[in-house]
N, C-alpha and C. Protein backbone atom coordinates (compact mmCIF):
# COMPACT_ATOMS: atom_id res chain seq x y z
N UNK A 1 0.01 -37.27 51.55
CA UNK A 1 -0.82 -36.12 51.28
C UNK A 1 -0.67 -35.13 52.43
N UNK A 2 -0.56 -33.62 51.89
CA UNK A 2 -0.68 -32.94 53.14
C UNK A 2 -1.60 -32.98 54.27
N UNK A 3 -1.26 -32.24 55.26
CA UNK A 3 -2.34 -31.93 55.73
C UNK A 3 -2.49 -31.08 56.85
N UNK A 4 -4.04 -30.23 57.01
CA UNK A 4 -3.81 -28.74 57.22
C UNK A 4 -4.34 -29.23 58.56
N UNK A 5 -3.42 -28.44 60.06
CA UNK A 5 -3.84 -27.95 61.17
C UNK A 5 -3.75 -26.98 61.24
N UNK A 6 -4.23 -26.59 62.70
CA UNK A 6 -3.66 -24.87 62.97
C UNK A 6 -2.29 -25.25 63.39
N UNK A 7 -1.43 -26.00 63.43
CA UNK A 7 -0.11 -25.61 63.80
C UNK A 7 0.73 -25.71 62.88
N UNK A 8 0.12 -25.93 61.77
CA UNK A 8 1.02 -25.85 60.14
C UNK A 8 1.15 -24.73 60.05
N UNK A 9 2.06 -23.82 59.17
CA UNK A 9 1.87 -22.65 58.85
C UNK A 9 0.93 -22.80 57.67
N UNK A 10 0.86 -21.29 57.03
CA UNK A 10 -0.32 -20.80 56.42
C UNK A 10 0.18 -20.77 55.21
N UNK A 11 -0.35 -21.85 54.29
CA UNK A 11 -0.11 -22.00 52.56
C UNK A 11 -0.98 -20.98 51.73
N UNK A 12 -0.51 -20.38 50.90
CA UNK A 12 -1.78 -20.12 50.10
C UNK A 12 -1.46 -20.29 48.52
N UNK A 13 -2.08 -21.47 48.01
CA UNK A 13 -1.88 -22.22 47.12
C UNK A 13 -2.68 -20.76 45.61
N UNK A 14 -1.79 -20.82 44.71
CA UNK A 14 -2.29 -20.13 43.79
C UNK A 14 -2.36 -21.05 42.34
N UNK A 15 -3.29 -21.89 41.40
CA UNK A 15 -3.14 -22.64 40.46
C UNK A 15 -3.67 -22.04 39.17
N UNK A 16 -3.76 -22.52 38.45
CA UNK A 16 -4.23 -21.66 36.91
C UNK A 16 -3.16 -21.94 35.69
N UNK A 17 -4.05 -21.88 35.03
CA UNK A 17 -4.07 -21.65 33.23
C UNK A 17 -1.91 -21.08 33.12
N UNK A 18 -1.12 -21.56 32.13
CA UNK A 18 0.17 -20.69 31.80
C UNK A 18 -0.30 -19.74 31.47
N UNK A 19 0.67 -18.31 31.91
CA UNK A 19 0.69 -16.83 31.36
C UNK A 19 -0.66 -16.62 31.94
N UNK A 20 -0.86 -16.80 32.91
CA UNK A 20 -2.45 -15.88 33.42
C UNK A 20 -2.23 -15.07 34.41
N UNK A 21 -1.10 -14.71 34.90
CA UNK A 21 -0.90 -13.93 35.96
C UNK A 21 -0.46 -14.09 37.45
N UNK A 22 -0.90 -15.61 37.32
CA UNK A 22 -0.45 -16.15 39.22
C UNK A 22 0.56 -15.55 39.76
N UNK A 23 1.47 -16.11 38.98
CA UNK A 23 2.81 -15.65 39.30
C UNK A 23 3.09 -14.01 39.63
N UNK A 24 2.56 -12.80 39.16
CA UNK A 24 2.95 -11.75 39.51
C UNK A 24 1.71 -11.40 40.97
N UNK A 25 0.48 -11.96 40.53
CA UNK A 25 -0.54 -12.41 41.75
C UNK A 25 0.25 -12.95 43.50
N UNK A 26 1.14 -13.94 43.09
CA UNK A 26 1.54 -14.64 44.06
C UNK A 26 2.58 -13.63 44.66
N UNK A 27 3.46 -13.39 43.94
CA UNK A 27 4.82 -12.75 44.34
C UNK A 27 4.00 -10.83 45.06
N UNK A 28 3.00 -10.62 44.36
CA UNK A 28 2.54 -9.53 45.05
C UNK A 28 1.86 -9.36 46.55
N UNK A 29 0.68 -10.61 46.33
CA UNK A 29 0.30 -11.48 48.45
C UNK A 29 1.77 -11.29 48.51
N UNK A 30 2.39 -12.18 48.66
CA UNK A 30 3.96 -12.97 49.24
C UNK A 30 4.13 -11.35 49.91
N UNK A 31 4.49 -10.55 49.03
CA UNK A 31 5.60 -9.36 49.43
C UNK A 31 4.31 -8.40 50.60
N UNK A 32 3.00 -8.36 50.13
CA UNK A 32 2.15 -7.70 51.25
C UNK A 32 2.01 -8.54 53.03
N UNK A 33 1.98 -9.43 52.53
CA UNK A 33 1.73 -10.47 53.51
C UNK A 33 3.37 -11.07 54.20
N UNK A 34 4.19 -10.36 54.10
CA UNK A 34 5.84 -10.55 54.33
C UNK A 34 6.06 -12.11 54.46
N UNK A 35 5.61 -13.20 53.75
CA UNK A 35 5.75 -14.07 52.94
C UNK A 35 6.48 -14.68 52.26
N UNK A 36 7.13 -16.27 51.86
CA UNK A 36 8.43 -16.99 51.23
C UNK A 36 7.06 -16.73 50.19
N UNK A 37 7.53 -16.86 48.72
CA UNK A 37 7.29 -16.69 47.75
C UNK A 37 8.04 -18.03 47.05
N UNK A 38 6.94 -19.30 46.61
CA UNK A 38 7.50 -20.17 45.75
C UNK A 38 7.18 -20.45 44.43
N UNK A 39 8.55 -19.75 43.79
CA UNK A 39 8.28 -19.71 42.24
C UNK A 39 8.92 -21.40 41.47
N UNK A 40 7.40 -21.95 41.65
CA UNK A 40 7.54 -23.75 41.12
C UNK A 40 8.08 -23.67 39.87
N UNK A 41 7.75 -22.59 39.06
CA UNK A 41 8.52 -22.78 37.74
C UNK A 41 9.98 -22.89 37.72
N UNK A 42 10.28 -22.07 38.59
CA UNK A 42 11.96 -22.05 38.40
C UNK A 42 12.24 -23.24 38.97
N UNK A 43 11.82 -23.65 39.74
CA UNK A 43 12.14 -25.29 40.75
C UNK A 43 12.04 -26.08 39.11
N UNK A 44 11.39 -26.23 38.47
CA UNK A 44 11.51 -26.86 37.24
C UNK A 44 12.95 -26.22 36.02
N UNK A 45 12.80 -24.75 36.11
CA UNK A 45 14.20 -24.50 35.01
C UNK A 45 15.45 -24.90 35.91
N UNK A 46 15.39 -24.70 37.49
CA UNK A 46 16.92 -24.90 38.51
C UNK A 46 17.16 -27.11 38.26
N UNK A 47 15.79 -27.21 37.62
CA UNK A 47 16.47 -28.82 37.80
C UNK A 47 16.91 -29.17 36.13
N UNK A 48 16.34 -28.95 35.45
CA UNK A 48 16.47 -28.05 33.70
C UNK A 48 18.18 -28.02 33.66
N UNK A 49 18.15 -26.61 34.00
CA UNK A 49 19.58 -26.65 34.44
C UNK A 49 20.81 -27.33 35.07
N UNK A 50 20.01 -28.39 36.07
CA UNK A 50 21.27 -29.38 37.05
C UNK A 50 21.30 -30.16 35.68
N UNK A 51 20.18 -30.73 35.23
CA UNK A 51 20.49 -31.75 34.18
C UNK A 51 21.19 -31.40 33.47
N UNK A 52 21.46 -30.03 32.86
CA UNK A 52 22.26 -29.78 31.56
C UNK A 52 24.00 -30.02 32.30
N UNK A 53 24.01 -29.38 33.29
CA UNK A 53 25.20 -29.07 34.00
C UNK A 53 26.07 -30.77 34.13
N UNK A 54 24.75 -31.52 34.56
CA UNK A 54 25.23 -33.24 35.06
C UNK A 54 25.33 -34.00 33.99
N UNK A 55 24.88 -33.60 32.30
CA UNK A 55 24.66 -34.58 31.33
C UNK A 55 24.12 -34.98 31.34
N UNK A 56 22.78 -35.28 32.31
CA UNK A 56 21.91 -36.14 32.41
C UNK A 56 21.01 -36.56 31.00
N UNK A 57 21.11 -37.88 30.85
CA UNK A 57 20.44 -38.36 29.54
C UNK A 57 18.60 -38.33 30.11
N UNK A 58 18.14 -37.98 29.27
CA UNK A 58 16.83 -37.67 29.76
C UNK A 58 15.94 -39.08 29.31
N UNK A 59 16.90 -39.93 28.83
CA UNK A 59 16.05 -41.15 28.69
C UNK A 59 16.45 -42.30 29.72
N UNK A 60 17.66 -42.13 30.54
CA UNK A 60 18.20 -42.96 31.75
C UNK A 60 17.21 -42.83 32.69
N UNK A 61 16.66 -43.69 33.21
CA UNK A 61 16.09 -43.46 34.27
C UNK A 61 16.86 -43.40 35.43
N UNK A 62 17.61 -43.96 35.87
CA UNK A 62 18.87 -43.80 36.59
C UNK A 62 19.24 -43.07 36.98
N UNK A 63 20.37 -42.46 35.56
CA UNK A 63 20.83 -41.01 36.00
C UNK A 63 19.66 -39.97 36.62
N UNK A 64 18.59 -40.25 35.87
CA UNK A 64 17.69 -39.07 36.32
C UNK A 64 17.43 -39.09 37.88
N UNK A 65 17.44 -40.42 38.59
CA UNK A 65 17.30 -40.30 39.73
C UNK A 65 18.19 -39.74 40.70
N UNK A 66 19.84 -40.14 39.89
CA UNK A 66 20.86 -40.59 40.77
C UNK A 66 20.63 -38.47 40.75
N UNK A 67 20.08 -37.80 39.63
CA UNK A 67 20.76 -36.59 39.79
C UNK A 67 19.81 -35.97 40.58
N UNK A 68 18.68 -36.29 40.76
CA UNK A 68 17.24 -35.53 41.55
C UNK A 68 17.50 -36.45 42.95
N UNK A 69 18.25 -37.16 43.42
CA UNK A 69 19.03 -37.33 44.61
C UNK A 69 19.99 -36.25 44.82
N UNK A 70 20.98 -35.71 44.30
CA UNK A 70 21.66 -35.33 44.55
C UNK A 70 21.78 -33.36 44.80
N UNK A 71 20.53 -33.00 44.09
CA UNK A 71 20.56 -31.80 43.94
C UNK A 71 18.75 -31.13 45.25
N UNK A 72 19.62 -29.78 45.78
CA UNK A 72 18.55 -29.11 46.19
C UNK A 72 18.11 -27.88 45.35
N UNK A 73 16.93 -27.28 45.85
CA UNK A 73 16.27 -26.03 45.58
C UNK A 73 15.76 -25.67 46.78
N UNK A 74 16.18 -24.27 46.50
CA UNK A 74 15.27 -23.34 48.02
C UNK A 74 15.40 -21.96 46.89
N UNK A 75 15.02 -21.00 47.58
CA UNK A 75 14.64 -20.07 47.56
C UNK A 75 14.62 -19.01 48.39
N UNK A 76 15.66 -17.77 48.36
CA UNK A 76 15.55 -16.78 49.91
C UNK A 76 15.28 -15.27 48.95
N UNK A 77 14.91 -14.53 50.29
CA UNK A 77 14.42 -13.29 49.35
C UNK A 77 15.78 -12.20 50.15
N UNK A 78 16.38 -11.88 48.79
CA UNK A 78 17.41 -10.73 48.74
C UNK A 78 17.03 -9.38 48.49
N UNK A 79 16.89 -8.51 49.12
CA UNK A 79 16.61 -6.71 49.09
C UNK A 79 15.59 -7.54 48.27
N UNK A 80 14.04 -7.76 48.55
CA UNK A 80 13.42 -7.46 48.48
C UNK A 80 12.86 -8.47 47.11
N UNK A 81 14.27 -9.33 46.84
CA UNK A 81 13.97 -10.20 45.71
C UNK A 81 13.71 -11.32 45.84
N UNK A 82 13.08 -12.48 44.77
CA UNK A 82 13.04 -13.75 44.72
C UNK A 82 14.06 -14.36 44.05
N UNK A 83 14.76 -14.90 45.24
CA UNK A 83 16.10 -15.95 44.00
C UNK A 83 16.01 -17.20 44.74
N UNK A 84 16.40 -17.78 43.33
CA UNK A 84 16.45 -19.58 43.11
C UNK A 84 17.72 -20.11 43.55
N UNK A 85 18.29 -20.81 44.22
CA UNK A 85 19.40 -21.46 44.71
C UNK A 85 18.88 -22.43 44.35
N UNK A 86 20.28 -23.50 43.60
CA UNK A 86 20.42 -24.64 43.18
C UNK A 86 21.53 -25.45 43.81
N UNK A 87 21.22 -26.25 44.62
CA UNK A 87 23.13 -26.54 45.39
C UNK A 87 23.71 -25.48 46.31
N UNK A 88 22.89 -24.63 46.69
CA UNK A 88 23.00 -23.22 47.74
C UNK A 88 24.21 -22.54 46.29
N UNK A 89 23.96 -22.25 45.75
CA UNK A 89 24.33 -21.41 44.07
C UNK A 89 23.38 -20.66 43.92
N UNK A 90 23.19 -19.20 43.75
CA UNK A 90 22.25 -18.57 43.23
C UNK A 90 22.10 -18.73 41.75
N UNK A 91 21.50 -19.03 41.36
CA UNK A 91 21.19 -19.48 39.38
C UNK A 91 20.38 -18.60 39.11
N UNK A 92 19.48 -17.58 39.70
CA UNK A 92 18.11 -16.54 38.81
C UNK A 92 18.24 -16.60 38.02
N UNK A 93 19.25 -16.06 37.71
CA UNK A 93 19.59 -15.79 36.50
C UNK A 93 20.02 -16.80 35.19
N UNK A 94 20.93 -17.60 35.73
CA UNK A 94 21.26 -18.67 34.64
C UNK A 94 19.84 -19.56 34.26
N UNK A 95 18.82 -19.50 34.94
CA UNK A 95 17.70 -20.56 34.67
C UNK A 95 16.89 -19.92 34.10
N UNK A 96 16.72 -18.54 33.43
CA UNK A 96 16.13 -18.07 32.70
C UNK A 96 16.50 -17.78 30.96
N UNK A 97 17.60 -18.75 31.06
CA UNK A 97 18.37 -18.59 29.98
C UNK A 97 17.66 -19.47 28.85
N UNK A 98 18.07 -19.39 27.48
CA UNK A 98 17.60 -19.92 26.32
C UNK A 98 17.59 -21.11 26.22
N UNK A 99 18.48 -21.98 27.09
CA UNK A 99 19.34 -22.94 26.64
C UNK A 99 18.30 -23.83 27.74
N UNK A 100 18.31 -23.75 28.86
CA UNK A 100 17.33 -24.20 29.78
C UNK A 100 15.65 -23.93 29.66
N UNK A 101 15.61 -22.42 28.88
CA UNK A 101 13.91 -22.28 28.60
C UNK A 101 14.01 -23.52 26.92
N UNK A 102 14.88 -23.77 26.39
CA UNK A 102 14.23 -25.21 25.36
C UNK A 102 13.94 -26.37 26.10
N UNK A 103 14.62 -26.33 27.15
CA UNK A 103 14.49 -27.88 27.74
C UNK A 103 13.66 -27.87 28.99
N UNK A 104 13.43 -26.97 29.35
CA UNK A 104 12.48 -27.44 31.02
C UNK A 104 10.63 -28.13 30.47
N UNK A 105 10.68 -28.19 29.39
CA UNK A 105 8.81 -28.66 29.00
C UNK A 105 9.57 -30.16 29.12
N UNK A 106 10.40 -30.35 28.82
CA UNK A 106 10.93 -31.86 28.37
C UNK A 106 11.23 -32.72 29.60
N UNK A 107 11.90 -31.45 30.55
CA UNK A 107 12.46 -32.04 32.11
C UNK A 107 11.11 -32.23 32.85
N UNK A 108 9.84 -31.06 32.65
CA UNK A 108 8.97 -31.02 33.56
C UNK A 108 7.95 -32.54 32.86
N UNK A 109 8.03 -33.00 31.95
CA UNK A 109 7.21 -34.20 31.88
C UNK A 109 7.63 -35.60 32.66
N UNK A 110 8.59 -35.27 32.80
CA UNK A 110 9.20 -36.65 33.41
C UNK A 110 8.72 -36.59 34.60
N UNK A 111 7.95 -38.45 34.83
CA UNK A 111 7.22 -38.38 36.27
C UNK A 111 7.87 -38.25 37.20
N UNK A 112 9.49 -38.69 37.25
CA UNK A 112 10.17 -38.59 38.75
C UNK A 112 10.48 -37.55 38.95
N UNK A 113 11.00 -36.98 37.74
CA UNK A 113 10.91 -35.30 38.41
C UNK A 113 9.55 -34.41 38.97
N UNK A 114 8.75 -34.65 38.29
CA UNK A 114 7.71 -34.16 39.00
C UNK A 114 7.38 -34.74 40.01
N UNK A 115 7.32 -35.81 40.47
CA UNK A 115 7.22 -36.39 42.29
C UNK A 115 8.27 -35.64 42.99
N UNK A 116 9.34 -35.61 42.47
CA UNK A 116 10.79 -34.37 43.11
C UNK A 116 10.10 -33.47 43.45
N UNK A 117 9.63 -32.77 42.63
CA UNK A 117 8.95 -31.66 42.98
C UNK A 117 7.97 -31.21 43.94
N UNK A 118 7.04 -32.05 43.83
CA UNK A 118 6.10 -32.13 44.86
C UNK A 118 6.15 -32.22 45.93
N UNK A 119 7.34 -33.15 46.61
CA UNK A 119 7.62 -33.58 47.16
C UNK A 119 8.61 -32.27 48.34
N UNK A 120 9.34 -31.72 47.12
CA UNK A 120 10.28 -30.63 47.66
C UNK A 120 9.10 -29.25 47.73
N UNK A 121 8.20 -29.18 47.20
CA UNK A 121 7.11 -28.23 47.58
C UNK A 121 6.57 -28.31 48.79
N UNK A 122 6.00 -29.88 49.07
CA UNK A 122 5.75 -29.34 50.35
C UNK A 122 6.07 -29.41 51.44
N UNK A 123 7.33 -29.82 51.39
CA UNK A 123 8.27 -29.78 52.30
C UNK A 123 8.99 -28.20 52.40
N UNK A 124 8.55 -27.14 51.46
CA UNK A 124 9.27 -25.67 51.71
C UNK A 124 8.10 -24.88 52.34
N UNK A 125 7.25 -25.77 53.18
CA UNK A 125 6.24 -24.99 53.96
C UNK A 125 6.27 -25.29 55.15
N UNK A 126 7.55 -24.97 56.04
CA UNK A 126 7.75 -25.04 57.53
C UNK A 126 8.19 -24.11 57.52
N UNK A 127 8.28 -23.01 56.39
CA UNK A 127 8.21 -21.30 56.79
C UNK A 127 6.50 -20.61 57.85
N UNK A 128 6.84 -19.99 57.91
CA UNK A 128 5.67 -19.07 58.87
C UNK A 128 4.52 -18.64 57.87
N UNK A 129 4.83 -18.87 56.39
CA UNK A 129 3.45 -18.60 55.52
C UNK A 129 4.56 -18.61 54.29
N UNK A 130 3.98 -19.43 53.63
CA UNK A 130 4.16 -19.42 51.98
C UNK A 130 3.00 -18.79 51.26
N UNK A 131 3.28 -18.64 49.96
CA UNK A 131 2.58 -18.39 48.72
C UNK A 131 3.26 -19.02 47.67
N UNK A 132 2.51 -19.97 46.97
CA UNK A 132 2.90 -20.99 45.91
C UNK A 132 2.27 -20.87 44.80
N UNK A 133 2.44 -20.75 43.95
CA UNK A 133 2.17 -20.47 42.67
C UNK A 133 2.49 -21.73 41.45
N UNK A 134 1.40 -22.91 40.60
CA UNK A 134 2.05 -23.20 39.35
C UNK A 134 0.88 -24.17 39.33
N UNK A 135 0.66 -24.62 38.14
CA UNK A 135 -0.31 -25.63 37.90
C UNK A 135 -0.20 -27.15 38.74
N UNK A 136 -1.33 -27.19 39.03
CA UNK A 136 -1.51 -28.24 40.07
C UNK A 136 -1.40 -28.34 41.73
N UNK A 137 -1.04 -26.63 41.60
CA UNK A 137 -0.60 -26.15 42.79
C UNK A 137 -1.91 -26.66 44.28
N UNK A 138 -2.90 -26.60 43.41
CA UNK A 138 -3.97 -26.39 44.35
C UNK A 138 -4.97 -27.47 44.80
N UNK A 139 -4.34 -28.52 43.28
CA UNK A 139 -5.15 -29.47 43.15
C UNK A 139 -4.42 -30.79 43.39
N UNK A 140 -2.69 -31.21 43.17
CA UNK A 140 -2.20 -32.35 43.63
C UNK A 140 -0.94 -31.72 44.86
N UNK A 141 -0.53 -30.61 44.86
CA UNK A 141 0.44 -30.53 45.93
C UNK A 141 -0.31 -30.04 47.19
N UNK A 142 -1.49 -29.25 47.33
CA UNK A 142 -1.89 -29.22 48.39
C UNK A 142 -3.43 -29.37 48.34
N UNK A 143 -3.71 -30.23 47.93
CA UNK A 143 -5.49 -30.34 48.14
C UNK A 143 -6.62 -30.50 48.85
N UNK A 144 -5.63 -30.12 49.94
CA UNK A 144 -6.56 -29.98 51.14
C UNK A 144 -6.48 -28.43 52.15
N UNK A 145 -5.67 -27.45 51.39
CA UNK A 145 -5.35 -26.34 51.80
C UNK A 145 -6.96 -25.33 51.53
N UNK A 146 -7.00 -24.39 52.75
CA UNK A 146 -8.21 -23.71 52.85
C UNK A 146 -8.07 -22.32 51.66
N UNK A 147 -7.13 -22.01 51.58
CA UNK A 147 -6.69 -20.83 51.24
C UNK A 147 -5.67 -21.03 49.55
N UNK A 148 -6.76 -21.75 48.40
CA UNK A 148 -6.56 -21.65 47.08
C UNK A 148 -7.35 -21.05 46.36
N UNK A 149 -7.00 -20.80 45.33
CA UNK A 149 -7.40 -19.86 44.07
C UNK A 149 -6.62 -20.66 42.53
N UNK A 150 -7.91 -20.39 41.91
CA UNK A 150 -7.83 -20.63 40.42
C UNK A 150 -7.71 -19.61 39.35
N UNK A 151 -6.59 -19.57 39.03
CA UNK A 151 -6.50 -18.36 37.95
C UNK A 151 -6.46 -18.46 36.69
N UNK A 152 -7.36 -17.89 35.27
CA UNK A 152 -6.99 -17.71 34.45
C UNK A 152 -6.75 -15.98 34.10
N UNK A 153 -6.76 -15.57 32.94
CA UNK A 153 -6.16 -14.58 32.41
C UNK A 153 -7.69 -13.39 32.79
N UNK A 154 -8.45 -13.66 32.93
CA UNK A 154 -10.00 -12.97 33.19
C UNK A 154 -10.23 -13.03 34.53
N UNK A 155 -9.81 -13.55 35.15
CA UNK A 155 -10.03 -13.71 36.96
C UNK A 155 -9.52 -13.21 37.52
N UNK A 156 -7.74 -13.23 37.51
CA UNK A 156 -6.26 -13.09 38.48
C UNK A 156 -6.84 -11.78 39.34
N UNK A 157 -8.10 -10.78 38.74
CA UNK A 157 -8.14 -10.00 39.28
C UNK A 157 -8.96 -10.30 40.59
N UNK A 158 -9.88 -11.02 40.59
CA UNK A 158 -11.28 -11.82 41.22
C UNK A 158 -10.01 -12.80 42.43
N UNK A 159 -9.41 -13.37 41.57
CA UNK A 159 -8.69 -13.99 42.51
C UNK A 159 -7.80 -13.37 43.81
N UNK A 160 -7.04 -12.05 43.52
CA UNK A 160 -6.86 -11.19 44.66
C UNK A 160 -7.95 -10.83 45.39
N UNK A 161 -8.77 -10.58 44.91
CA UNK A 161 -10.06 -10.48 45.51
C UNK A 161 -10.98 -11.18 46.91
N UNK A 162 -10.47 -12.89 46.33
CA UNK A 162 -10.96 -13.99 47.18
C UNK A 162 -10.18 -13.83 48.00
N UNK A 163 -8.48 -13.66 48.11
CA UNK A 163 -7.43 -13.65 49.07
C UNK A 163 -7.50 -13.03 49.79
C-alpha cells in the first residue's frame, strides 16, 4: 500500500463515474500545475494493444503473465501533449483505435492485469507531482493520498473546486 510523506511527491488522485469528466478535469490541473498527467485508461488500451500485437490468448494465464512481464508503459508530454509509450513506441494513436476500443473492457477485467496496473501506477509517482485520473484511482491505488476527488457528471465542476 502506498504511502504519503512529505518527501513523496504530490499525487492528486482524481476517481469517478465513466464519461464524467475526470479525465479532461485531470489533464487540465496536470497542464496548470506543470504536472505528469496519468491517463490509466490508455495504460489499459497500450496493454489491449500489446495483447493483440503478442496473440495473447486471453484465457492462458501464462501467456498473460509471460506478456505483462514483458511489456512497459510511461507516458511523456510532447509540445504540450499527452502520449502513451508502449515498449518506449509512441502508440496515442494506435490505442485509440476500433480494434483495441472492442477489446480493452475484456483486457481490463482480468485480475493480473489489473494488479499490472496498479502496480505500474504507483510506481509512475517519483515524478515531482502527478495527476491520475480512472476508477479506483482514489480508492485502491492510492488510499491514503490527501489530495482526492470524486467525480461524477454533476460535480467535475465542484471537484476543480476542492483542488
Amino acid at each position: 500500500m502506498e504511502d504519503e510523506t512529505p518527501n513523496k511527491p504530490f499525487i492528486i488522485a482524481i476517481d469517478g463515474f465513466s464519461s464524467c469528466g475526470k479525465s479532461t478535469l485531470a489533464k487540465q490541473i496536470a497542464k496548470e500545475l506543470d504536472y505528469i498527467f496519468v491517463d490509466t485508461g490508455a495504460m489499459y488500451r497500450a496493454t489491449a494493444l500489446y495483447f493483440i500485437r503478442s496473440e495473447v490468448n486471453l484465457n492462458d494465464v501464462s501467456q498473460i503473465n509471460e506478456a505483462l512481464e514483458a511489456m512497459t508503459i510511461s507516458f511523456k508530454n510532447i509540445d504540450g501533449n499527452n502520449v502513451t509509450f508502449l515498449n518506449d513506441e509512441n502508440v496515442e494513436s494506435e490505442i485509440r483505435s476500433l480494434e483495441v476500443s472492442g477489446m480493452v473492457s475484456e483486457v481490463a477485467a482480468i485480475p493480473a492485469v489489473r494488479r499490472k496496473m496498479v502496480a505500474l501506477q504507483r510506481n509512475m509517482t517519483d515524478a515531482d507531482g502527478v495527476v491520475m485520473d480512472g476508477r479506483d484511482i482514489g480508492t485502491v491505488v492510492f488510499p491514503r493520498r490527501r489530495c482526492k476527488a470524486f467525480c461524477d457528471s454533476r460535480s467535475t465542476y465542484s471537484c476543480a473546486k476542492k483542488i
